[in-house]
PDB file of N, CA and C in Angstrom:
ATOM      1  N   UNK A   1      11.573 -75.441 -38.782  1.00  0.00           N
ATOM      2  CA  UNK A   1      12.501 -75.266 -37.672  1.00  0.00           C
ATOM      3  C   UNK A   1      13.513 -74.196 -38.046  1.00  0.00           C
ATOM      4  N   UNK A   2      13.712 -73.709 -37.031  1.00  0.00           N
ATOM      5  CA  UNK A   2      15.129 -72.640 -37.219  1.00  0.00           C
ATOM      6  C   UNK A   2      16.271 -72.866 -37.280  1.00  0.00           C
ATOM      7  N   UNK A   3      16.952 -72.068 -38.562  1.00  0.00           N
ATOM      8  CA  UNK A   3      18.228 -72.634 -38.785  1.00  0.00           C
ATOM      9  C   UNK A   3      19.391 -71.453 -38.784  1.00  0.00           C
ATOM     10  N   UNK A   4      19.056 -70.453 -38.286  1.00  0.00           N
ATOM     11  CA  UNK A   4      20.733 -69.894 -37.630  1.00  0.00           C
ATOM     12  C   UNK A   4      20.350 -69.460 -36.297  1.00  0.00           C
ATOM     13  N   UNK A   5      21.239 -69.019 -35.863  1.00  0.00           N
ATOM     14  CA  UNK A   5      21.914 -68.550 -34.354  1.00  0.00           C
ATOM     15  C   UNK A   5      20.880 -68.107 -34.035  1.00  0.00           C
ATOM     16  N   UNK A   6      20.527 -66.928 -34.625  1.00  0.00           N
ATOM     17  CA  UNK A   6      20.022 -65.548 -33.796  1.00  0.00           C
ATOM     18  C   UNK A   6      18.574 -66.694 -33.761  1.00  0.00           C
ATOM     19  N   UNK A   7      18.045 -66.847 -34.588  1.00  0.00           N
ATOM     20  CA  UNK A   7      16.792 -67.583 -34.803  1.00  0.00           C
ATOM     21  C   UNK A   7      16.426 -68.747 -33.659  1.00  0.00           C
ATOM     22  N   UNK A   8      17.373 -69.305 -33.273  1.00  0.00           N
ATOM     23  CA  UNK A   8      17.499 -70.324 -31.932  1.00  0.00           C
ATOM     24  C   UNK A   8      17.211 -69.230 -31.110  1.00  0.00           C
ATOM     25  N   UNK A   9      18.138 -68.332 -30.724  1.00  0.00           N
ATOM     26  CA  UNK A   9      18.358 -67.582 -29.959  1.00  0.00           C
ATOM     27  C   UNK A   9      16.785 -67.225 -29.222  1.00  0.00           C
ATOM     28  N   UNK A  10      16.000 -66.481 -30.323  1.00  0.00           N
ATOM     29  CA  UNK A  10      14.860 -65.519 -30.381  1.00  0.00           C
ATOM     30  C   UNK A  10      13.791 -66.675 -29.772  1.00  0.00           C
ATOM     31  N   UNK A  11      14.285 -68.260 -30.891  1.00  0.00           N
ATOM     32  CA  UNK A  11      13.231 -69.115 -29.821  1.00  0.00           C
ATOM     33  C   UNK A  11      12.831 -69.458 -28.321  1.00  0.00           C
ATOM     34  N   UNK A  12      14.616 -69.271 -27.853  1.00  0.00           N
ATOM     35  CA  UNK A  12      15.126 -69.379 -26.284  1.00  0.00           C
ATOM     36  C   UNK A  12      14.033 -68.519 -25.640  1.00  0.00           C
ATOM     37  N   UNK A  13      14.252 -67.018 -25.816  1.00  0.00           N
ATOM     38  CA  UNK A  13      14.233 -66.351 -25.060  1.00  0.00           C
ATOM     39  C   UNK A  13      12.120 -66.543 -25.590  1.00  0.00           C
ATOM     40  N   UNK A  14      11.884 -66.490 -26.524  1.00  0.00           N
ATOM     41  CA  UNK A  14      10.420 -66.728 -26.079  1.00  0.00           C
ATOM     42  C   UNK A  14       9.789 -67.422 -24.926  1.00  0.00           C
ATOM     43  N   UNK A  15      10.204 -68.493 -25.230  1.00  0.00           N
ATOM     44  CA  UNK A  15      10.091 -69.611 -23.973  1.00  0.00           C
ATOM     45  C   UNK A  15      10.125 -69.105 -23.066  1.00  0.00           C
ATOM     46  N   UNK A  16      11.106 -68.451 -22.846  1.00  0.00           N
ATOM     47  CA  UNK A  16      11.533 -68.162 -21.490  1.00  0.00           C
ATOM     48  C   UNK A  16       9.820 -66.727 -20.768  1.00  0.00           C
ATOM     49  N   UNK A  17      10.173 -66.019 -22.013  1.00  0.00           N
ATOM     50  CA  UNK A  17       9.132 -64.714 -21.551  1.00  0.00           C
ATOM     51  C   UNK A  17       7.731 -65.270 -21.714  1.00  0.00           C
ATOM     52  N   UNK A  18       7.713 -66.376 -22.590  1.00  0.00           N
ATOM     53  CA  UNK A  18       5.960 -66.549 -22.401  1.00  0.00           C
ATOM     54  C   UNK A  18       5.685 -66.937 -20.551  1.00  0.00           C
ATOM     55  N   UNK A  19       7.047 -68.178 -19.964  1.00  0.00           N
ATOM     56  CA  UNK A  19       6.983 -68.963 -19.425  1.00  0.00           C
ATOM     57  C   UNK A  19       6.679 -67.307 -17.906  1.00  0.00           C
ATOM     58  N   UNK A  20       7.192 -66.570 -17.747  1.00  0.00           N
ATOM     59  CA  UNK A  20       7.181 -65.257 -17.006  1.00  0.00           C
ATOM     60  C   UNK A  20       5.995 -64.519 -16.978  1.00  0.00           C
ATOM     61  N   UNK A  21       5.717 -64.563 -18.867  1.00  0.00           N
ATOM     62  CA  UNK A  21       4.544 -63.787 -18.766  1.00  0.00           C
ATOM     63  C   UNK A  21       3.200 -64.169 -18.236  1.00  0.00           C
ATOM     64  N   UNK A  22       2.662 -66.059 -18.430  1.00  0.00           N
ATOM     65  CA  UNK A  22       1.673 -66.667 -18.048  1.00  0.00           C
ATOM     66  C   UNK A  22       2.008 -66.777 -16.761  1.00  0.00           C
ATOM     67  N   UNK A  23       2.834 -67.029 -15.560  1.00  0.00           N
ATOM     68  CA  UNK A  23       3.153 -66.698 -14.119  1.00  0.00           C
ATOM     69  C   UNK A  23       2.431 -65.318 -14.132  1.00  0.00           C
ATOM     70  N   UNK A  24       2.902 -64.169 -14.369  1.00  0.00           N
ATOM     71  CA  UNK A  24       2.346 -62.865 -14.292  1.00  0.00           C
ATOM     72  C   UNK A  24       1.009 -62.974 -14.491  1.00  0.00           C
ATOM     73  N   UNK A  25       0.402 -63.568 -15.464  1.00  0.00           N
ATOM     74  CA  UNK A  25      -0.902 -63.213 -15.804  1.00  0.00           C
ATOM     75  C   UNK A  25      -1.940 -64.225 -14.518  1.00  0.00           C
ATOM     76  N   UNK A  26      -1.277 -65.161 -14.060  1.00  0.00           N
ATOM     77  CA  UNK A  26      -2.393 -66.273 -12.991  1.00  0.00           C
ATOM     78  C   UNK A  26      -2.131 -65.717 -11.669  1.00  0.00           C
ATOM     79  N   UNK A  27      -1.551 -65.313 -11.991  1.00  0.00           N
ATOM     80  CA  UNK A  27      -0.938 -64.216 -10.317  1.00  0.00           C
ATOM     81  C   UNK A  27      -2.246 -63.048 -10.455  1.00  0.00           C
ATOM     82  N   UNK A  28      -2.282 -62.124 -11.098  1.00  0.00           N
ATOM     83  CA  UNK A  28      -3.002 -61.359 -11.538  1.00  0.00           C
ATOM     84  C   UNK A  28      -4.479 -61.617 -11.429  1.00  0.00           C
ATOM     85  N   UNK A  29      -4.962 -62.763 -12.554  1.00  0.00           N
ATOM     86  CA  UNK A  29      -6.250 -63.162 -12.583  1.00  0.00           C
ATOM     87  C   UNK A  29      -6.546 -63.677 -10.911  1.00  0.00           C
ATOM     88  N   UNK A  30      -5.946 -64.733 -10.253  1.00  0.00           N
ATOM     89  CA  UNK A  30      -6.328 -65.307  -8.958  1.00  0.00           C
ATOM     90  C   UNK A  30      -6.441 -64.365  -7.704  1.00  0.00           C
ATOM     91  N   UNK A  31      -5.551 -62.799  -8.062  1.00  0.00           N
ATOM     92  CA  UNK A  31      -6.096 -61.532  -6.963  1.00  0.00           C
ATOM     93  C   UNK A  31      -7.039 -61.125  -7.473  1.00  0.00           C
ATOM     94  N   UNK A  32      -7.695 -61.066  -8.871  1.00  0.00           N
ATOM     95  CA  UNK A  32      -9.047 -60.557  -9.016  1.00  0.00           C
ATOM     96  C   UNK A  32      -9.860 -61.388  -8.377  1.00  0.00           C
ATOM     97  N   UNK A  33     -10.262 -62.767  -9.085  1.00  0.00           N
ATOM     98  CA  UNK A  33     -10.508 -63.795  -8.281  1.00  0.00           C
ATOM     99  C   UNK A  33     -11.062 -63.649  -6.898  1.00  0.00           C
ATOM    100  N   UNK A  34     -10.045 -63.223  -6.115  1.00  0.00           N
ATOM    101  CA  UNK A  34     -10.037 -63.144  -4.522  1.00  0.00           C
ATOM    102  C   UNK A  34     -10.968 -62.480  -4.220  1.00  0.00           C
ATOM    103  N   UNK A  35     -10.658 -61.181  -4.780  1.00  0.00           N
ATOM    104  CA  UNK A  35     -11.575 -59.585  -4.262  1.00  0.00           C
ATOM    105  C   UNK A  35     -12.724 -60.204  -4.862  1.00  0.00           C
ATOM    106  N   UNK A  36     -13.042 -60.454  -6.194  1.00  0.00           N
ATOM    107  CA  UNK A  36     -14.590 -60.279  -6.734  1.00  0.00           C
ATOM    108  C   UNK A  36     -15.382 -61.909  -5.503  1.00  0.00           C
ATOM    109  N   UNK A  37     -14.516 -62.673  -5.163  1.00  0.00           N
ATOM    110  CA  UNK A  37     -14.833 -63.790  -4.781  1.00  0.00           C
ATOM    111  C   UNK A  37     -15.900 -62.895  -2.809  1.00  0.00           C
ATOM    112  N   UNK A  38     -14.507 -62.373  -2.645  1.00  0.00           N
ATOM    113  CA  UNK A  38     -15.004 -61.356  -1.500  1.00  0.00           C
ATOM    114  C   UNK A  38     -16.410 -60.701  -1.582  1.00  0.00           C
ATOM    115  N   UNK A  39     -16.168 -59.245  -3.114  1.00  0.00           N
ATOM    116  CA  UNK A  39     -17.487 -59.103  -2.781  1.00  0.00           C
ATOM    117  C   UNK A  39     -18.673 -59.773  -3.144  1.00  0.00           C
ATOM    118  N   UNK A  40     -18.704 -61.050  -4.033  1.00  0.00           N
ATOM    119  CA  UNK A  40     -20.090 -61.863  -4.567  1.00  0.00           C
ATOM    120  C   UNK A  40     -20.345 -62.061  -2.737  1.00  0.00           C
ATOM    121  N   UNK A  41     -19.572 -62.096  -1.752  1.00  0.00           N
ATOM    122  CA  UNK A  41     -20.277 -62.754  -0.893  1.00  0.00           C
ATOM    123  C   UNK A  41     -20.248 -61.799   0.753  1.00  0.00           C
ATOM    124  N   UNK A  42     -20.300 -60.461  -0.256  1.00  0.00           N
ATOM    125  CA  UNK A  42     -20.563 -59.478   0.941  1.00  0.00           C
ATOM    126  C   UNK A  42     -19.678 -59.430   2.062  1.00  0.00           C
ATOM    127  N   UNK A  43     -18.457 -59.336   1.683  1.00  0.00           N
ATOM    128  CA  UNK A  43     -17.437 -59.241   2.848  1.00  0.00           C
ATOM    129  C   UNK A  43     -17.263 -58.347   2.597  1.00  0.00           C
ATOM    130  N   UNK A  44     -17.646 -56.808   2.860  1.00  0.00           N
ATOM    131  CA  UNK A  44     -16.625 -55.643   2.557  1.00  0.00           C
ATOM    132  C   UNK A  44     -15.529 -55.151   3.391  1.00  0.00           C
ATOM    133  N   UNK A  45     -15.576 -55.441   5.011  1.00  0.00           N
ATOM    134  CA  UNK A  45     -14.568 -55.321   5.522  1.00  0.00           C
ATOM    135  C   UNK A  45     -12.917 -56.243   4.950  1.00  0.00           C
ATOM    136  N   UNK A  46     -13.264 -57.381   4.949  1.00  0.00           N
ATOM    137  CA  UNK A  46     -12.103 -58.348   4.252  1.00  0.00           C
ATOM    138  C   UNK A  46     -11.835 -57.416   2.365  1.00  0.00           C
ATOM    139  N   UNK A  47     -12.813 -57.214   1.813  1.00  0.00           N
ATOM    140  CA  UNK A  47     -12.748 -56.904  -0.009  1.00  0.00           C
ATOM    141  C   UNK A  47     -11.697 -55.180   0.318  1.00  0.00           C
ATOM    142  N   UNK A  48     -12.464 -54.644   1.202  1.00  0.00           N
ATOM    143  CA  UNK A  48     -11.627 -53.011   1.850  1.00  0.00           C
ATOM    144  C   UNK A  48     -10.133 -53.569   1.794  1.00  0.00           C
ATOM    145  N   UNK A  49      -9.735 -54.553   2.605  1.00  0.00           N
ATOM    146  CA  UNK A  49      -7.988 -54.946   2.972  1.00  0.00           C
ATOM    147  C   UNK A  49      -7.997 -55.483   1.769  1.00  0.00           C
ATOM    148  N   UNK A  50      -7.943 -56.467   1.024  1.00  0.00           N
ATOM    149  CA  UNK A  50      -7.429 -56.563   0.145  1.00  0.00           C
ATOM    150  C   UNK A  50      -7.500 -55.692  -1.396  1.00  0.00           C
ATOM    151  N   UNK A  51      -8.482 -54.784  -1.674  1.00  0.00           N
ATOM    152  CA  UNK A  51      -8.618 -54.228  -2.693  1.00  0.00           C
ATOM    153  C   UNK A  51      -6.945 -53.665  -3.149  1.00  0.00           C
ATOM    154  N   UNK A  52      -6.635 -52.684  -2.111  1.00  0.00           N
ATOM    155  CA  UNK A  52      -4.937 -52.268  -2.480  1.00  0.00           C
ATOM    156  C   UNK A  52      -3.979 -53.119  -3.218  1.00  0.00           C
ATOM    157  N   UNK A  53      -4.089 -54.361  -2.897  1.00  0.00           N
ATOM    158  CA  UNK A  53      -3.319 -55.330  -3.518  1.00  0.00           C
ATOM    159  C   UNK A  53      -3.664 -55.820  -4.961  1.00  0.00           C
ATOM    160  N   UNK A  54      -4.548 -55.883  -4.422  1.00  0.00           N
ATOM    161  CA  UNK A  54      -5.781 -56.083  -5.777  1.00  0.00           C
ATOM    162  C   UNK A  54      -5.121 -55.287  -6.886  1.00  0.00           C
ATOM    163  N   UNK A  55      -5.238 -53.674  -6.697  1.00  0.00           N
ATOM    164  CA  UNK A  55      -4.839 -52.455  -7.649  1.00  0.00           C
ATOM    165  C   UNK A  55      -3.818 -53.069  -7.969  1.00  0.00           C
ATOM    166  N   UNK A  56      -3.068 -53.563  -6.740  1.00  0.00           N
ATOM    167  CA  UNK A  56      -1.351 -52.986  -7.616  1.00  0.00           C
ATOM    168  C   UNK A  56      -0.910 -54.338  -8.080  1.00  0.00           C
ATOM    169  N   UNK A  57      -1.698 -55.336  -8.226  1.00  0.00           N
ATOM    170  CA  UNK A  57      -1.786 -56.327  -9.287  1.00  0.00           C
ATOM    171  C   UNK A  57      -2.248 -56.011 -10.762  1.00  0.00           C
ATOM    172  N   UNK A  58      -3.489 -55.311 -10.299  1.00  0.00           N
ATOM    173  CA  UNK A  58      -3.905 -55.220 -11.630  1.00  0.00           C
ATOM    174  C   UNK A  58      -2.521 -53.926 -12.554  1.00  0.00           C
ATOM    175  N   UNK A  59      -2.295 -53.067 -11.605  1.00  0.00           N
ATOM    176  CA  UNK A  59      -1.335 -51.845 -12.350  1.00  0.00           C
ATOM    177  C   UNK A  59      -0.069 -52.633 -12.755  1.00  0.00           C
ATOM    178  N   UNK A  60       0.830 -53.792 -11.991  1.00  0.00           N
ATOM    179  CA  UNK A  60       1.756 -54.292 -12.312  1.00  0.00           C
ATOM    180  C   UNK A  60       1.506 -55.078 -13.785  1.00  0.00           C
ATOM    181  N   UNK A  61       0.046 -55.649 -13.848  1.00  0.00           N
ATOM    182  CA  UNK A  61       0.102 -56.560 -15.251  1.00  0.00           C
ATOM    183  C   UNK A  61      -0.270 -55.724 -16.539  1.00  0.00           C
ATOM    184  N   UNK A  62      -0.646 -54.567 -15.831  1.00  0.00           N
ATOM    185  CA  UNK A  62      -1.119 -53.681 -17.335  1.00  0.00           C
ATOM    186  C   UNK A  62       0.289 -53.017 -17.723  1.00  0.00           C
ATOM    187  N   UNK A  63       1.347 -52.782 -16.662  1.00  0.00           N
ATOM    188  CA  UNK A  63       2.763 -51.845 -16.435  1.00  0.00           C
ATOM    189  C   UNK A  63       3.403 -53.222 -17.705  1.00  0.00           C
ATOM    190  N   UNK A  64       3.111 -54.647 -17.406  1.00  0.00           N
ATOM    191  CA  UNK A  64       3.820 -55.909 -18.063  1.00  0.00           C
ATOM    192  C   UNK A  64       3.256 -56.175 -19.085  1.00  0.00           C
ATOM    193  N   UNK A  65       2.448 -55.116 -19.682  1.00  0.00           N
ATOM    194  CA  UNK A  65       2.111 -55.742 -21.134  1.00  0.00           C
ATOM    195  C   UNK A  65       0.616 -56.684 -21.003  1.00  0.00           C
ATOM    196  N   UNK A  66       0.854 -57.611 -19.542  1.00  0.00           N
ATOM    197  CA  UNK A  66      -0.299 -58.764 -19.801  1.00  0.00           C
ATOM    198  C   UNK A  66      -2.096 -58.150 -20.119  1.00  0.00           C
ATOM    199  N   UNK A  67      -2.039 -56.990 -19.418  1.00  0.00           N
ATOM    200  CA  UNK A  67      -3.258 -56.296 -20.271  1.00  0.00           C
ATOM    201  C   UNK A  67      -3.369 -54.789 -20.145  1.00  0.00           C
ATOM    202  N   UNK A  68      -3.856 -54.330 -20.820  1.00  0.00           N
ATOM    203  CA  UNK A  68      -3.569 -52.955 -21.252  1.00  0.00           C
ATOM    204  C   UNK A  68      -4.152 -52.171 -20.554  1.00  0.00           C
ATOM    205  N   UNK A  69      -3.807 -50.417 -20.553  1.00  0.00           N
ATOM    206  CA  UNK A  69      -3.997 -49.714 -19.498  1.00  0.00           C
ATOM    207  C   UNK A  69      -5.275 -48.992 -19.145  1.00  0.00           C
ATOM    208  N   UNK A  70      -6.272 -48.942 -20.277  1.00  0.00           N
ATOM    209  CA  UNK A  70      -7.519 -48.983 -20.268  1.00  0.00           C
ATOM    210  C   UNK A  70      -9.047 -49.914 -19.265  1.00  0.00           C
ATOM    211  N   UNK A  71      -8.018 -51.203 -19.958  1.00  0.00           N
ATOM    212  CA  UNK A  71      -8.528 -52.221 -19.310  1.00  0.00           C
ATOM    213  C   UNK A  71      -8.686 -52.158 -17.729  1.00  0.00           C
ATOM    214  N   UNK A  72      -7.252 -51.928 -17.354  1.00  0.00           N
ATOM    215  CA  UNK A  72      -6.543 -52.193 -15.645  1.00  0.00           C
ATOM    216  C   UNK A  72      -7.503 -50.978 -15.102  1.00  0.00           C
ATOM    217  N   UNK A  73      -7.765 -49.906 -15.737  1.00  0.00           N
ATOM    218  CA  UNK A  73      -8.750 -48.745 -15.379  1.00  0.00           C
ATOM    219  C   UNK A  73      -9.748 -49.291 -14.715  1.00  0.00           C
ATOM    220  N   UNK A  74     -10.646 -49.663 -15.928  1.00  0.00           N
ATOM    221  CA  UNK A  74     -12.194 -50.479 -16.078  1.00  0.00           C
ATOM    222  C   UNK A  74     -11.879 -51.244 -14.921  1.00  0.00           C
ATOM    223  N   UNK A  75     -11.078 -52.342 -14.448  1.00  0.00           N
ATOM    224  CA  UNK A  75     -11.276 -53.220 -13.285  1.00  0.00           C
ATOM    225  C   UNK A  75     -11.415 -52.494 -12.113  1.00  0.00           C
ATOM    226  N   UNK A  76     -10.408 -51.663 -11.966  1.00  0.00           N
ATOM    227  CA  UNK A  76      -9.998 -51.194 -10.965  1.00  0.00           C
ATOM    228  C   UNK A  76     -11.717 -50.006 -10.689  1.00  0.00           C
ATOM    229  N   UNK A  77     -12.294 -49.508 -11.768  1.00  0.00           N
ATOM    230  CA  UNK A  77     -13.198 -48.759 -11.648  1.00  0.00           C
ATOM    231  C   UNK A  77     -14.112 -49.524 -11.253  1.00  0.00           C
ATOM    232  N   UNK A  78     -14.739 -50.054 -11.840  1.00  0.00           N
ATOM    233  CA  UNK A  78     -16.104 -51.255 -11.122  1.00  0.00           C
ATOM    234  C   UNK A  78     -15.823 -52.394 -10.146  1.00  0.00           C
ATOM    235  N   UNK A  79     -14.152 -52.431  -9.834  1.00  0.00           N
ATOM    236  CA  UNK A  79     -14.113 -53.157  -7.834  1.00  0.00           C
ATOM    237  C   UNK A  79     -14.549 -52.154  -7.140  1.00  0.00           C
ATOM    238  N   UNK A  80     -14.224 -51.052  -7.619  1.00  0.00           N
ATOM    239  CA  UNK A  80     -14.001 -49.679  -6.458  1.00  0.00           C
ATOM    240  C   UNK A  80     -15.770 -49.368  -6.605  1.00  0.00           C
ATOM    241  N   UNK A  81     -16.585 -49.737  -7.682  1.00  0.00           N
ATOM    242  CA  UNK A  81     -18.061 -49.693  -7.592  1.00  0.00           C
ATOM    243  C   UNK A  81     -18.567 -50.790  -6.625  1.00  0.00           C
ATOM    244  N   UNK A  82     -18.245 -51.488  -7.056  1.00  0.00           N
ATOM    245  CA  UNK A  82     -18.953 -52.820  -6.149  1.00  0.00           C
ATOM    246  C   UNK A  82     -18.547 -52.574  -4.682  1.00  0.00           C
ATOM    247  N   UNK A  83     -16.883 -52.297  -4.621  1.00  0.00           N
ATOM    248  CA  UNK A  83     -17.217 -52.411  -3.134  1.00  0.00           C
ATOM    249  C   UNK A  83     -18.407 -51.107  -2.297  1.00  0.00           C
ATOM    250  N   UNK A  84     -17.880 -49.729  -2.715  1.00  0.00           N
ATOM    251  CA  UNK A  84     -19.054 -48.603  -2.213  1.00  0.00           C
ATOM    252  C   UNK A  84     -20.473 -49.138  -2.254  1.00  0.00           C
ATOM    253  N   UNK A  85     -20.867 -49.667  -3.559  1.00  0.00           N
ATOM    254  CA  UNK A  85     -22.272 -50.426  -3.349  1.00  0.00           C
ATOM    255  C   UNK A  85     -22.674 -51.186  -2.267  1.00  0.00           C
ATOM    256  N   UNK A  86     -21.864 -51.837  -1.658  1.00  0.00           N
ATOM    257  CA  UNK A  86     -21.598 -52.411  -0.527  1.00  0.00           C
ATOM    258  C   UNK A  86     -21.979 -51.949   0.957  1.00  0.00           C
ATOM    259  N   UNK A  87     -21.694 -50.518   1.113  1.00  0.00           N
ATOM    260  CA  UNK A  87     -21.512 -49.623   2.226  1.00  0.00           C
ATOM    261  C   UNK A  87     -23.536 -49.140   2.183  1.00  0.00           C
ATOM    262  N   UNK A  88     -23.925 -49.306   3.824  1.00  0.00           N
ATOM    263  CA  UNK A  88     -24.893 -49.110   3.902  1.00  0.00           C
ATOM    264  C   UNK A  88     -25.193 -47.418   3.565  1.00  0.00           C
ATOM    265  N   UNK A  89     -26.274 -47.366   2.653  1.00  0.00           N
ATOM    266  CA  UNK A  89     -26.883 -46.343   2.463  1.00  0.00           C
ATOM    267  C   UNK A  89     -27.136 -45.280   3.937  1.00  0.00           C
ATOM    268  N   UNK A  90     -26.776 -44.283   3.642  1.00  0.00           N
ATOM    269  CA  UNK A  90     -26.638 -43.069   5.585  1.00  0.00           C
ATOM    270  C   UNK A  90     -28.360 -42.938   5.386  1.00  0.00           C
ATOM    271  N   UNK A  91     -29.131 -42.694   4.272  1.00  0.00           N
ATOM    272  CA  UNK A  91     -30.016 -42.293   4.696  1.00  0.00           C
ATOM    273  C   UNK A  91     -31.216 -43.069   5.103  1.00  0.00           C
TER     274      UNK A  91
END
């Protein structure tokens, strides 16, 4: 256990940021969730409206640390595949 000030202190505020950061991160995961839930089941008009939100979930949790900016790429690159896959072929 911790035994001066600052050391309490540093415990406080963990608590506090894990307790922010796991909010951030189920917020995050449950809009992926949504969209991929969308396209497994061929809604692309509904997966189209929500994708935007989608992004700026995924850009807010990579902006928060909860995952990194590579990563938030990669998602954001293969929703934006799946949904076009989606769109009937013109020819």
């Amino acid at each position: 256990m911790a035994n001066t000030i600052s050391a309490l202190k540093r415990i406080r505020q963990t608590e506090r940021r894990t307790t922010v950061n796991r909010m951030r991160k189920t917020r995050f995961r449950n809009q992926l969730k949504a969209v991929r839930r969308l396209l497994d089941n061929k809604e692309a008009a509904a997966a189209r409206t929500a994708l935007p939100a989608t992004f700026s979930a995924i850009d807010r949790a990579a902006r928060f640390g909860v995952i990194k900016k590579n990563t938030a790429a990669r998602y954001k690159s293969r929703l934006q595949a799946r949904l076009q896959a989606l769109r009937p072929s013109a020819a």
